[in-house]
PDB file of N, CA and C in Angstrom:
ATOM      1  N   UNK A   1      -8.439 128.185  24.219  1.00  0.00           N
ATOM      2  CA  UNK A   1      -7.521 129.220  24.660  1.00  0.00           C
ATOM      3  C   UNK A   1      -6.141 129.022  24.045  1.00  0.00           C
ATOM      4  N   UNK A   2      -5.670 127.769  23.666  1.00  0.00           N
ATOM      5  CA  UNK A   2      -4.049 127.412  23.427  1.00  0.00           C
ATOM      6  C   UNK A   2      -4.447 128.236  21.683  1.00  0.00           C
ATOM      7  N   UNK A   3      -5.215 127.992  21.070  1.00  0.00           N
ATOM      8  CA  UNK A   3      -5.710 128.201  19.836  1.00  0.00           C
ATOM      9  C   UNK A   3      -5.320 129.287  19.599  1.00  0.00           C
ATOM     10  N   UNK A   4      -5.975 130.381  20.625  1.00  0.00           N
ATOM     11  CA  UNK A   4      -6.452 131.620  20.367  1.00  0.00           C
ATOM     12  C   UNK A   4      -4.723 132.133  20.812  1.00  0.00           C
ATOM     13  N   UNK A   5      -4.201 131.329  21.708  1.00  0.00           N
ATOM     14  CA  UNK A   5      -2.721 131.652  22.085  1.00  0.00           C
ATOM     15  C   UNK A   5      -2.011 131.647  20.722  1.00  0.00           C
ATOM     16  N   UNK A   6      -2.159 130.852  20.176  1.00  0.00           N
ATOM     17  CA  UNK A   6      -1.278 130.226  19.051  1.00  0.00           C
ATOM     18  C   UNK A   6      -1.188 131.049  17.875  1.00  0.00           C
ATOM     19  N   UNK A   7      -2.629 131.001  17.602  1.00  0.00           N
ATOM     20  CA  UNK A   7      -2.766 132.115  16.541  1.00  0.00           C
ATOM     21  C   UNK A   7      -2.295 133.815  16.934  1.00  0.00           C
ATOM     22  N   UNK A   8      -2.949 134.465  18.156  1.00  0.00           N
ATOM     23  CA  UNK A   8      -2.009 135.509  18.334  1.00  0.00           C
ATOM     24  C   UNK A   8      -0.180 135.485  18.272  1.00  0.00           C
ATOM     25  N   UNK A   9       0.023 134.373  18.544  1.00  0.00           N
ATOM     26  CA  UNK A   9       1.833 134.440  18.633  1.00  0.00           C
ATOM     27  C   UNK A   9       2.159 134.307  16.979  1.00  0.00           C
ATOM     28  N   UNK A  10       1.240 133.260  16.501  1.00  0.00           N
ATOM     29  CA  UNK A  10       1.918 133.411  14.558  1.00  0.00           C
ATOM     30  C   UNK A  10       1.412 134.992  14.334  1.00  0.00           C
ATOM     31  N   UNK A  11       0.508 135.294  14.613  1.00  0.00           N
ATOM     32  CA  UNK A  11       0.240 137.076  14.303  1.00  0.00           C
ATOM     33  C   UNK A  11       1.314 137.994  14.345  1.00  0.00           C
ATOM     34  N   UNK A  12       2.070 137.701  15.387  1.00  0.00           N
ATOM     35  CA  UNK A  12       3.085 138.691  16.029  1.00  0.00           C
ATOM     36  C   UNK A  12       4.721 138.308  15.563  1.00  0.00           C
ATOM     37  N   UNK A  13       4.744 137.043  14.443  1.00  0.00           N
ATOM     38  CA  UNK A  13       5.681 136.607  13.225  1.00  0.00           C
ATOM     39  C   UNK A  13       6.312 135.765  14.430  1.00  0.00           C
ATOM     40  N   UNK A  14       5.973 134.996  15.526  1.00  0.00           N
ATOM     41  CA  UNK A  14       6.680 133.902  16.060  1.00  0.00           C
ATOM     42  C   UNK A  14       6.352 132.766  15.523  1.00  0.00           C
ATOM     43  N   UNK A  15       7.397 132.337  14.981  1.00  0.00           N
ATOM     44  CA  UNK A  15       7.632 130.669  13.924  1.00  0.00           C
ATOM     45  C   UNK A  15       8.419 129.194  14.438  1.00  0.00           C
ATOM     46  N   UNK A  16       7.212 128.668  15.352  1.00  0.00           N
ATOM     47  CA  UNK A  16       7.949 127.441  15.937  1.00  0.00           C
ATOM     48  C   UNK A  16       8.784 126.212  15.087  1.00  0.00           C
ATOM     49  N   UNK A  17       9.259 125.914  16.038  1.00  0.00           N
ATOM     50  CA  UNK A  17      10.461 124.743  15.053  1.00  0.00           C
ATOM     51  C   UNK A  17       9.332 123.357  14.695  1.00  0.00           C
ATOM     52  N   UNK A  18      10.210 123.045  14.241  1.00  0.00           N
ATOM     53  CA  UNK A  18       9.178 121.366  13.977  1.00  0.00           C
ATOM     54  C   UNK A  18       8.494 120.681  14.848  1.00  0.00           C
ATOM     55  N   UNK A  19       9.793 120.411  15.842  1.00  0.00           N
ATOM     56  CA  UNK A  19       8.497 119.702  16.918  1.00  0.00           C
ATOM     57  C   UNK A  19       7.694 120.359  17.311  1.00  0.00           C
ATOM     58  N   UNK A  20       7.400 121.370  17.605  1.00  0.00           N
ATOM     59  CA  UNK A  20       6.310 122.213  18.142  1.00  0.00           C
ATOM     60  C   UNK A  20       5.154 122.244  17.136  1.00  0.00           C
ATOM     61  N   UNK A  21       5.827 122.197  15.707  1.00  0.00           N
ATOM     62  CA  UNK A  21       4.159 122.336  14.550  1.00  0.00           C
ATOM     63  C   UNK A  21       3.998 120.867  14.789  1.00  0.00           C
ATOM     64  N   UNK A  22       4.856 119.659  14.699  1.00  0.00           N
ATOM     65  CA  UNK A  22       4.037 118.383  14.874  1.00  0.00           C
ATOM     66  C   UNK A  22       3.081 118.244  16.080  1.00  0.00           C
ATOM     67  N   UNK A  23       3.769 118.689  17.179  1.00  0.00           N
ATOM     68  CA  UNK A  23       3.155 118.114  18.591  1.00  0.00           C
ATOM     69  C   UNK A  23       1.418 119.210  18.578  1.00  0.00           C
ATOM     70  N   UNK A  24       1.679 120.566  17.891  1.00  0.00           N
ATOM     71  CA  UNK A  24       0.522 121.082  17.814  1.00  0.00           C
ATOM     72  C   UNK A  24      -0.251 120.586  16.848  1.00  0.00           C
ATOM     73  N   UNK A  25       0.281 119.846  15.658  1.00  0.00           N
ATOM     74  CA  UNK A  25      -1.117 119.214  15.023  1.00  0.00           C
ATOM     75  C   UNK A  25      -1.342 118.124  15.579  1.00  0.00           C
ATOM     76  N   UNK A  26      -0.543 117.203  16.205  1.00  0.00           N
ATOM     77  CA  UNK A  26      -1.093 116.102  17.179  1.00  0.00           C
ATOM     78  C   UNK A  26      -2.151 116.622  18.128  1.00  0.00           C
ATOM     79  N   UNK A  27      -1.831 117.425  18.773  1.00  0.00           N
ATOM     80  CA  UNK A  27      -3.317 117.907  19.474  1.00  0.00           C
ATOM     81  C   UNK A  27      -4.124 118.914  19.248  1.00  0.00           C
ATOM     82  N   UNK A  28      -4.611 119.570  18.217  1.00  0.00           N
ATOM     83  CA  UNK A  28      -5.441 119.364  17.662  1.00  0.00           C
ATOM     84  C   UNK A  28      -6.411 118.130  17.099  1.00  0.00           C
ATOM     85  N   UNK A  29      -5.252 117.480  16.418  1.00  0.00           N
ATOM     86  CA  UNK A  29      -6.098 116.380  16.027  1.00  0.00           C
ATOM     87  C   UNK A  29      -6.562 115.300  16.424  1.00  0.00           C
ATOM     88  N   UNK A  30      -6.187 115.067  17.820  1.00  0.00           N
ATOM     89  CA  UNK A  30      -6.433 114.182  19.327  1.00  0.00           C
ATOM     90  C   UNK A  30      -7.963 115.490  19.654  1.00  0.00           C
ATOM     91  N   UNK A  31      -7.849 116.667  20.021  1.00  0.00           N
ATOM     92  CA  UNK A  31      -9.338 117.178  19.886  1.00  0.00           C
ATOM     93  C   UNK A  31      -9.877 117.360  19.281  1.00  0.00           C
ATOM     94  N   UNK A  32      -9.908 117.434  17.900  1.00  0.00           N
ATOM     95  CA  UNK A  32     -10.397 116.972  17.042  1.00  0.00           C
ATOM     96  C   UNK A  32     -11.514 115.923  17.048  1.00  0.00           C
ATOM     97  N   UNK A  33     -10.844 114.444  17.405  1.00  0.00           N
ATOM     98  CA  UNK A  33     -11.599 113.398  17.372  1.00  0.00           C
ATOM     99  C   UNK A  33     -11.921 113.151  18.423  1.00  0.00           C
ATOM    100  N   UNK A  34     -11.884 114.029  19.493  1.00  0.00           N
ATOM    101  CA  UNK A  34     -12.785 113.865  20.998  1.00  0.00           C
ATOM    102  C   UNK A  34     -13.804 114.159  20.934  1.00  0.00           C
ATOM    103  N   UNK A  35     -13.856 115.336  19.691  1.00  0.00           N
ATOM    104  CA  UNK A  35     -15.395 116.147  20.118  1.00  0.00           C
ATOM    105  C   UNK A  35     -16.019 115.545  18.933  1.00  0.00           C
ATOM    106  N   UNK A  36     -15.283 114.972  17.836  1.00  0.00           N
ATOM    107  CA  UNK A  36     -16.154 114.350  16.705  1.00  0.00           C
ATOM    108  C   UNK A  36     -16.531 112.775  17.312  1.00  0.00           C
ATOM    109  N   UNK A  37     -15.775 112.036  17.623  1.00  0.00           N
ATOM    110  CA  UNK A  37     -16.027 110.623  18.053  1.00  0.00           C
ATOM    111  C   UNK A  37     -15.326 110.388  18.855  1.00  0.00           C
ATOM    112  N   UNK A  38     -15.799 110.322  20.077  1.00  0.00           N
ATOM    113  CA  UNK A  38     -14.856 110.839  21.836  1.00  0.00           C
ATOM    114  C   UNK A  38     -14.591 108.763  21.468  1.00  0.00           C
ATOM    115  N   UNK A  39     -15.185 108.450  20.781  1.00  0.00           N
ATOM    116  CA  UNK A  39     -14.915 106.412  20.848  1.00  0.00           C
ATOM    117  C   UNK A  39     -13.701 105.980  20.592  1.00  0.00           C
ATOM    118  N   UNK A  40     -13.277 107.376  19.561  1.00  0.00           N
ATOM    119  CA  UNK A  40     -11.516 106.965  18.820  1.00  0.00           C
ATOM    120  C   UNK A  40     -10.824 106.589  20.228  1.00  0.00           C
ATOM    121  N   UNK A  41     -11.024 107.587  20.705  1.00  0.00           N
ATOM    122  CA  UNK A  41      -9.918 108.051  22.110  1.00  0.00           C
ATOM    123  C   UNK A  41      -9.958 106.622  23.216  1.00  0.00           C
ATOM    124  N   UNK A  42     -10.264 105.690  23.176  1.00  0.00           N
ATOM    125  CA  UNK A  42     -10.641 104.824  24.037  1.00  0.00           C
ATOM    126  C   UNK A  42      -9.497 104.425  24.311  1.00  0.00           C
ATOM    127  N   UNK A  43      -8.852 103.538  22.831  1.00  0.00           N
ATOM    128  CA  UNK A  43      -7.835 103.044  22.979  1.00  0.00           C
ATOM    129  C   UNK A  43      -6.720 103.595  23.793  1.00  0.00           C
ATOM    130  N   UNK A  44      -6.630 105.089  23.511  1.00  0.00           N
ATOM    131  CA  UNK A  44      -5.182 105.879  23.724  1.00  0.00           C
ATOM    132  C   UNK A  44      -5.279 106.480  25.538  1.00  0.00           C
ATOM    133  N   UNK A  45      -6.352 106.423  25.837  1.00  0.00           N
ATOM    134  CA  UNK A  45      -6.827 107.136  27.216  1.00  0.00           C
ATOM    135  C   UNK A  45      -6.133 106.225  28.335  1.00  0.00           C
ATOM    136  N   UNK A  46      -6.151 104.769  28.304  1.00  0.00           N
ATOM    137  CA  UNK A  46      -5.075 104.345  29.338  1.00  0.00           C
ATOM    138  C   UNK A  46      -3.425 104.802  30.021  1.00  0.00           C
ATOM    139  N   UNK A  47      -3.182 104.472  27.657  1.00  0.00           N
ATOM    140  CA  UNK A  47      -1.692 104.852  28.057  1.00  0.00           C
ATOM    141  C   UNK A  47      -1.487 106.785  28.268  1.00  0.00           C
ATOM    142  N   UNK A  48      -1.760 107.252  28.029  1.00  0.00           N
ATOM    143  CA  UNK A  48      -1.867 109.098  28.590  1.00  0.00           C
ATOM    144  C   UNK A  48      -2.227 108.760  29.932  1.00  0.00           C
ATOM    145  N   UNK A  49      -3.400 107.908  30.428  1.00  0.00           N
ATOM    146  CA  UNK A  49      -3.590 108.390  31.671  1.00  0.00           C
ATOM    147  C   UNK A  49      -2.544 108.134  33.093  1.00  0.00           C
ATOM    148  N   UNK A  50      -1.733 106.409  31.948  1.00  0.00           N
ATOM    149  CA  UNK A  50      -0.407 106.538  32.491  1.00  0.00           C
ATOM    150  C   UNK A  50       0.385 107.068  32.702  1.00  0.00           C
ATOM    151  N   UNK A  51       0.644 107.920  31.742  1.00  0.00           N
ATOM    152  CA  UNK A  51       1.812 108.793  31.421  1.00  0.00           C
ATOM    153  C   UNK A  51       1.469 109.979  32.944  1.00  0.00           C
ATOM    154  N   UNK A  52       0.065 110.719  32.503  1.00  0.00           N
ATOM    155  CA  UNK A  52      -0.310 111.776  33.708  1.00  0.00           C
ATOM    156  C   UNK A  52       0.501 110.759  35.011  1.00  0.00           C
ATOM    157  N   UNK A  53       0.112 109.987  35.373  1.00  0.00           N
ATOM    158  CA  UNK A  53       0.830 109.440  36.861  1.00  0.00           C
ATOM    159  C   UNK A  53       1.588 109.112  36.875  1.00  0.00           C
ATOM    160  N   UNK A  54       2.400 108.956  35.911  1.00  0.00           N
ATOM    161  CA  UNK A  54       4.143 109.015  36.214  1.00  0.00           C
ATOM    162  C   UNK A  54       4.468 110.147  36.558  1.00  0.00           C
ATOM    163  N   UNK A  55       4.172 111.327  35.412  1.00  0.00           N
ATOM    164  CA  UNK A  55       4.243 112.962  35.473  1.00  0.00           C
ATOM    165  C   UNK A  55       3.824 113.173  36.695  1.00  0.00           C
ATOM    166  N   UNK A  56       2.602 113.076  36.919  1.00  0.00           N
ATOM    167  CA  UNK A  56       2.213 113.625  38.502  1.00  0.00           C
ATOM    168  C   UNK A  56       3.037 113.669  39.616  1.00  0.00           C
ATOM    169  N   UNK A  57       3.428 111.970  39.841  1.00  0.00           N
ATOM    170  CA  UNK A  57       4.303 111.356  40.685  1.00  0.00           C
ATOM    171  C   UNK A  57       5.750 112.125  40.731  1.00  0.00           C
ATOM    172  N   UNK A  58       6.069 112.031  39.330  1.00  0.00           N
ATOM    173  CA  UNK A  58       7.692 113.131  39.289  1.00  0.00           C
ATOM    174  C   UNK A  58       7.751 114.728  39.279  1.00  0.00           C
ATOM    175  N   UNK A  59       6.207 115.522  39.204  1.00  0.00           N
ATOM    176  CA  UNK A  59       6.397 116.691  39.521  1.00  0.00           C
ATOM    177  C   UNK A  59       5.712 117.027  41.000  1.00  0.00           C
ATOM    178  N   UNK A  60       5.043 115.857  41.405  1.00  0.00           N
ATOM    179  CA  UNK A  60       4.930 116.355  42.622  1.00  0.00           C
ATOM    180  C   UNK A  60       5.761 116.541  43.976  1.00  0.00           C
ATOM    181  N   UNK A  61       6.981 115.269  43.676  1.00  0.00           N
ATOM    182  CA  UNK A  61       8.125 115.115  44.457  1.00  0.00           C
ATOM    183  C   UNK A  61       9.238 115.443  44.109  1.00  0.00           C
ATOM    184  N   UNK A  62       9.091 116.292  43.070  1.00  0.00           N
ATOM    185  CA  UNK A  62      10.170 117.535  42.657  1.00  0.00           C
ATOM    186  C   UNK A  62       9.734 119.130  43.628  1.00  0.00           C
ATOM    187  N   UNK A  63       8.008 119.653  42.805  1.00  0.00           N
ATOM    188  CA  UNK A  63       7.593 120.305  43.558  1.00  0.00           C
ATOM    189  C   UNK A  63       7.761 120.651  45.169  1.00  0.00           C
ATOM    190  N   UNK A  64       7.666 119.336  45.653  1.00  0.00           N
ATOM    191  CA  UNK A  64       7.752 119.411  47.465  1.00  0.00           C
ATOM    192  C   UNK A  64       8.920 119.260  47.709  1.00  0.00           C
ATOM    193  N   UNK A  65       9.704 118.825  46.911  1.00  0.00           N
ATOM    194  CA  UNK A  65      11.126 119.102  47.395  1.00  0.00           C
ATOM    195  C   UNK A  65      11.655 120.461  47.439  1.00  0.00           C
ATOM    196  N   UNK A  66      11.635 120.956  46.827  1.00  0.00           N
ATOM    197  CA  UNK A  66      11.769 122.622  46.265  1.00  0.00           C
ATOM    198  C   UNK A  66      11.246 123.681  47.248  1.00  0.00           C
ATOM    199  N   UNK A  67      10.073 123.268  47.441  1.00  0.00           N
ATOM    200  CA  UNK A  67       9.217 124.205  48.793  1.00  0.00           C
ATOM    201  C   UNK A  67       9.868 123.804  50.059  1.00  0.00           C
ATOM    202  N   UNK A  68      10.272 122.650  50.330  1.00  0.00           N
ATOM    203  CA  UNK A  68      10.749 122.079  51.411  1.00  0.00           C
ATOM    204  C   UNK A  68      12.363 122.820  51.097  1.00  0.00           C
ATOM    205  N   UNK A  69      12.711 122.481  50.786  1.00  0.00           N
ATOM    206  CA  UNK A  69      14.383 123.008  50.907  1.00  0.00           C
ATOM    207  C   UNK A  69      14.032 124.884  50.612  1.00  0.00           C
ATOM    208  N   UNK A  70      13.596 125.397  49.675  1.00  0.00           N
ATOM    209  CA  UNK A  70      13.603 126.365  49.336  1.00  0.00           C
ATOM    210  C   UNK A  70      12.692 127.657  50.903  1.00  0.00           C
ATOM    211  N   UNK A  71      12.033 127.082  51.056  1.00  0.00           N
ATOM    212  CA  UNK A  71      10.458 128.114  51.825  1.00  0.00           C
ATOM    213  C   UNK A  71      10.704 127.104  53.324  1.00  0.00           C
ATOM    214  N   UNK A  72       9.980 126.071  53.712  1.00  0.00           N
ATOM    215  CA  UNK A  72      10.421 125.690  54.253  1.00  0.00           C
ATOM    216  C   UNK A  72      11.664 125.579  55.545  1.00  0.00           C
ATOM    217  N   UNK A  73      12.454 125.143  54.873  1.00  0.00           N
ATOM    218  CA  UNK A  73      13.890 124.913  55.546  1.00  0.00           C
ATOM    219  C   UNK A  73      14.592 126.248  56.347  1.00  0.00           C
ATOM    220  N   UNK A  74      14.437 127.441  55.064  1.00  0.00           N
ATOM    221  CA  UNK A  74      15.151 128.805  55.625  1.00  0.00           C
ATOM    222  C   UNK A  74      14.404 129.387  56.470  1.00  0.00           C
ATOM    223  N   UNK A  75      12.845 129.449  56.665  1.00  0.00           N
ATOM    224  CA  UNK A  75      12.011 129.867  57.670  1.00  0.00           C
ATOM    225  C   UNK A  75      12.461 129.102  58.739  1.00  0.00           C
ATOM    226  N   UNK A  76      12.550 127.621  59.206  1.00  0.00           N
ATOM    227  CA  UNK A  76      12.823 126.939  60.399  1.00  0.00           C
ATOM    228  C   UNK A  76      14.586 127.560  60.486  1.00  0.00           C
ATOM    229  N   UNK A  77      15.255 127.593  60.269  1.00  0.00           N
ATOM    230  CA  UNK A  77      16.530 128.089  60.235  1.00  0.00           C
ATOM    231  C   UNK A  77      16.419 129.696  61.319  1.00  0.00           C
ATOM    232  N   UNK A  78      15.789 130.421  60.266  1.00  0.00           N
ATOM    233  CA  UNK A  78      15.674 132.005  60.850  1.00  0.00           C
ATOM    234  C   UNK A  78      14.557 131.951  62.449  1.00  0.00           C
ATOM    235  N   UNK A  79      14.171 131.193  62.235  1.00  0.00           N
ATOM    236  CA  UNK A  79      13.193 131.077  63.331  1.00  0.00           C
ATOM    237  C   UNK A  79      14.183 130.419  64.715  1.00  0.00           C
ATOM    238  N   UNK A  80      14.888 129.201  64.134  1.00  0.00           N
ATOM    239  CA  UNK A  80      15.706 129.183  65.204  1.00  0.00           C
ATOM    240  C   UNK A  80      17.003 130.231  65.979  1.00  0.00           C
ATOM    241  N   UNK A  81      17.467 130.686  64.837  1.00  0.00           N
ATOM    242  CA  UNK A  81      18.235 131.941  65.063  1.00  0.00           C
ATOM    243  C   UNK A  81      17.839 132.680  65.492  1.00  0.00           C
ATOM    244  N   UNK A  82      16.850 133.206  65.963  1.00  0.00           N
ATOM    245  CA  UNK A  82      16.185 134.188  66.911  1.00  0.00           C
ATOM    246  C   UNK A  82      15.501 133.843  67.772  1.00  0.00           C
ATOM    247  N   UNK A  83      15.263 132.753  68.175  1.00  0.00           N
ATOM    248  CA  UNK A  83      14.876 131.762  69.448  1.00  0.00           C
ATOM    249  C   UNK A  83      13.688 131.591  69.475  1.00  0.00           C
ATOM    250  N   UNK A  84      12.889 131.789  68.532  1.00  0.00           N
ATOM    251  CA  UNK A  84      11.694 131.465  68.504  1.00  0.00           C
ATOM    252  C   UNK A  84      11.271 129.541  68.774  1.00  0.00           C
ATOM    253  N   UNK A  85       9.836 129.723  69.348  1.00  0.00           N
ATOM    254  CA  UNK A  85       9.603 128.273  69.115  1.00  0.00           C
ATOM    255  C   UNK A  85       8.586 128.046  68.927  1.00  0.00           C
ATOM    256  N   UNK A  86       7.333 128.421  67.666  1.00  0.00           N
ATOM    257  CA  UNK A  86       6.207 128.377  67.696  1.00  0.00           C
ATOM    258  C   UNK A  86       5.211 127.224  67.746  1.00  0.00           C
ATOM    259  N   UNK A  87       6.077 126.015  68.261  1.00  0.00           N
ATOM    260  CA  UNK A  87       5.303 125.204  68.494  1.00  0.00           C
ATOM    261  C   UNK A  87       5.694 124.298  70.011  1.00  0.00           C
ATOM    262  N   UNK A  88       6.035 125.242  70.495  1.00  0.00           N
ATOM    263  CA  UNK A  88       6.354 124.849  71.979  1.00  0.00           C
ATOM    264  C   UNK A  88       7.051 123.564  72.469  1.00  0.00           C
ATOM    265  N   UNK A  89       7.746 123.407  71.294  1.00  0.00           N
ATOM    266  CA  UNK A  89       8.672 122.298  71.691  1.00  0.00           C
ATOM    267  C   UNK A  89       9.875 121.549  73.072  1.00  0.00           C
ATOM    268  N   UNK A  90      10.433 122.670  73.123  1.00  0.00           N
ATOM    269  CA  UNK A  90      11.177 122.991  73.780  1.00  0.00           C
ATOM    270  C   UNK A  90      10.776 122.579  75.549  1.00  0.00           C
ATOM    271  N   UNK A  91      11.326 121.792  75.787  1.00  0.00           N
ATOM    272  CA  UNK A  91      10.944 121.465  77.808  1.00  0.00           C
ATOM    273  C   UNK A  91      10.565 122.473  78.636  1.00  0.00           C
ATOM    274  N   UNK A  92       9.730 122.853  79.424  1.00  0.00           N
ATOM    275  CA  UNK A  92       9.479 123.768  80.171  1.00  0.00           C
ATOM    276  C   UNK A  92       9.640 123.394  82.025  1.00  0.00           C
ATOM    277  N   UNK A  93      10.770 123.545  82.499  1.00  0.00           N
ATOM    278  CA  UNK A  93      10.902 122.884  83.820  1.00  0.00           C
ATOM    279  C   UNK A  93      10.085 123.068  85.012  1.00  0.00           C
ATOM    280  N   UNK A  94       9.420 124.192  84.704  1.00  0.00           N
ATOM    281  CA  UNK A  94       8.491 124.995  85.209  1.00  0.00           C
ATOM    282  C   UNK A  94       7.174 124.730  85.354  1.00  0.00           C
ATOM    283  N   UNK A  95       6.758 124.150  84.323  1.00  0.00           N
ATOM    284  CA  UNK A  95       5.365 123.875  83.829  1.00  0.00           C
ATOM    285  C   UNK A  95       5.144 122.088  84.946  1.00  0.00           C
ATOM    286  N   UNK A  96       3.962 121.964  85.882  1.00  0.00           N
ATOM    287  CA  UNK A  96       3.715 120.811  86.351  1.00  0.00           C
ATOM    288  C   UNK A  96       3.063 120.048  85.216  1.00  0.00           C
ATOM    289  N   UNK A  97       1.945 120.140  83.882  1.00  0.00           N
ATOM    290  CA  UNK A  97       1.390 119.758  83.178  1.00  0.00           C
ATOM    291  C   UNK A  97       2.010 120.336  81.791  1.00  0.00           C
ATOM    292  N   UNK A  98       1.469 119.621  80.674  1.00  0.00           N
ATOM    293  CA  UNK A  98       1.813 120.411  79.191  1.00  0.00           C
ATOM    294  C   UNK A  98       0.052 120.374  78.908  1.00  0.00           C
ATOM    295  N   UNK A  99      -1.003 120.012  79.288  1.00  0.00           N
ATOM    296  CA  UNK A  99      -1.970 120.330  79.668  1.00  0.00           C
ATOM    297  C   UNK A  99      -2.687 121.657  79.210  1.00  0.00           C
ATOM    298  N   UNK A 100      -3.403 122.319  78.253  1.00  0.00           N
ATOM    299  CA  UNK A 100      -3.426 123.183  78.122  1.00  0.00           C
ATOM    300  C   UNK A 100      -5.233 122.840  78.523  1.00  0.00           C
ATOM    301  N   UNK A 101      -5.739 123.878  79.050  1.00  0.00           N
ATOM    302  CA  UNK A 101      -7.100 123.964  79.906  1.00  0.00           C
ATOM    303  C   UNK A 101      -8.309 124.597  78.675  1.00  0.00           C
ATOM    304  N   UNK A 102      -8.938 123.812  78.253  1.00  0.00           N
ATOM    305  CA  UNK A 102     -10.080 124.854  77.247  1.00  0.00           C
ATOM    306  C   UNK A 102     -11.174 125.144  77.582  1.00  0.00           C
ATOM    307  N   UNK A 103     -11.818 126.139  77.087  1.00  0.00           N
ATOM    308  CA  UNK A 103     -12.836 126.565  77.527  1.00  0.00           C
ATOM    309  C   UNK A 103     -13.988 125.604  77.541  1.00  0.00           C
ATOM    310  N   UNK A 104     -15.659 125.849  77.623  1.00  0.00           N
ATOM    311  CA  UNK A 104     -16.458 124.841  77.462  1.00  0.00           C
ATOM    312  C   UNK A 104     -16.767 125.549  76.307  1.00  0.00           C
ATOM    313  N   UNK A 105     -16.735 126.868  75.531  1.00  0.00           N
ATOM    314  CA  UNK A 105     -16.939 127.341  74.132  1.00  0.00           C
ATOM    315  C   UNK A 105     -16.234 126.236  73.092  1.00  0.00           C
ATOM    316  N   UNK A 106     -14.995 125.433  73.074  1.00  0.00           N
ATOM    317  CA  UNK A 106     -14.750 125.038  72.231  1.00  0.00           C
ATOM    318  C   UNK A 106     -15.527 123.543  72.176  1.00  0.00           C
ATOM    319  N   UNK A 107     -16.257 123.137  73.034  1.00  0.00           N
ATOM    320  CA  UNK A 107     -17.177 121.699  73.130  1.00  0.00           C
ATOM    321  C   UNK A 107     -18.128 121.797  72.263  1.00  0.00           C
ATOM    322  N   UNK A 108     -18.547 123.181  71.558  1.00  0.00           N
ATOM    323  CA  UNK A 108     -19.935 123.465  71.467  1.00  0.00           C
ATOM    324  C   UNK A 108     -20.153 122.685  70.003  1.00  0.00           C
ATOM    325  N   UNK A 109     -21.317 121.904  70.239  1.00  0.00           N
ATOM    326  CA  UNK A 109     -21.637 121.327  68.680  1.00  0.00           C
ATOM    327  C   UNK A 109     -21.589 121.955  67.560  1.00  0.00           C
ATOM    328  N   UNK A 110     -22.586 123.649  67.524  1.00  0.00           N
ATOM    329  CA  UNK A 110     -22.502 124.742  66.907  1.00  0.00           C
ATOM    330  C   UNK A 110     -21.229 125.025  66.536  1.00  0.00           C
ATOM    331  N   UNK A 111     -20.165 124.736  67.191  1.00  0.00           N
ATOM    332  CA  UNK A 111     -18.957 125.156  66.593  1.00  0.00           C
ATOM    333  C   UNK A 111     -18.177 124.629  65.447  1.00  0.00           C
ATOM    334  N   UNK A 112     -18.784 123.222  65.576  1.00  0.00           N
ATOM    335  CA  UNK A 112     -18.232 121.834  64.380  1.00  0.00           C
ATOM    336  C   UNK A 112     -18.553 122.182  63.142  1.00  0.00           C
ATOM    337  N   UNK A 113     -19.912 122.840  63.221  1.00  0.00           N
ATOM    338  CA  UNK A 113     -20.442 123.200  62.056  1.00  0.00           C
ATOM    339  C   UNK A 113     -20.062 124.158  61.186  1.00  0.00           C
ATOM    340  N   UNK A 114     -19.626 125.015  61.746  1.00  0.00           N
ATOM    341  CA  UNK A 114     -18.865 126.646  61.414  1.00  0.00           C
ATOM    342  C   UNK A 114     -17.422 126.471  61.216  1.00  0.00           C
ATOM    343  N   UNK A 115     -16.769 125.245  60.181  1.00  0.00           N
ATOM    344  CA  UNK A 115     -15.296 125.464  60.667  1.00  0.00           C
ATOM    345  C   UNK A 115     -14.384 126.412  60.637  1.00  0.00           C
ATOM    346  N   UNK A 116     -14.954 127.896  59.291  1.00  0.00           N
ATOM    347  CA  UNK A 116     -14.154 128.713  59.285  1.00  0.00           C
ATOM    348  C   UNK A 116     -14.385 130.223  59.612  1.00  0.00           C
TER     349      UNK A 116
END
């Protein structure tokens, strides 16, 4: 697919800079020798697979930071501003138990099975 990407964009007279033609004949030629002799790749598969878990590690706790401050944060905000409390936090002076009573439908073995 990157191929078929690539070649449509030189079609359409887009002309990448250097690093971009090196780093694209580097991989090519890393698949290249996967599908001709996947044995080359032995050596190099540690350190990449390192690299992926550093990367992982730094876009995943970028990622959740972002959702968390961004999506997150302003929903609990607006939610408090209008007094909502959808998870019943809040003391109830009223209430003798926090106890909530369930049916015998939710015991049912049949039900474990069906989770959605």
């Amino acid at each position: 697919l990157m191929g078929i990407a690539a070649y449509l964009a030189w079609r359409a007279g887009w002309h990448p800079g250097t690093a971009a033609m090196v780093l694209g004949t580097l991989g090519l030629a890393l698949f290249l020798a996967g599908l001709v002799a996947p044995g080359i790749l032995r050596g190099i598969y540690p350190v990449w697979m390192a690299l992926a878990l550093v990367l992982g590690t730094i876009m995943t706790t970028v990622l959740l930071t972002l959702v968390f401050y961004l999506i997150v944060t302003p929903i609990g905000l607006v939610l408090r501003l209008v007094g909502k409390d959808p998870m019943h936090r809040r003391p109830d002076a009223s209430l003798t138990t926090y106890w909530i009573t369930r049916s015998d439908e939710s015991n049912d073995v049949g039900r474990m099975e069906k989770y959605y």
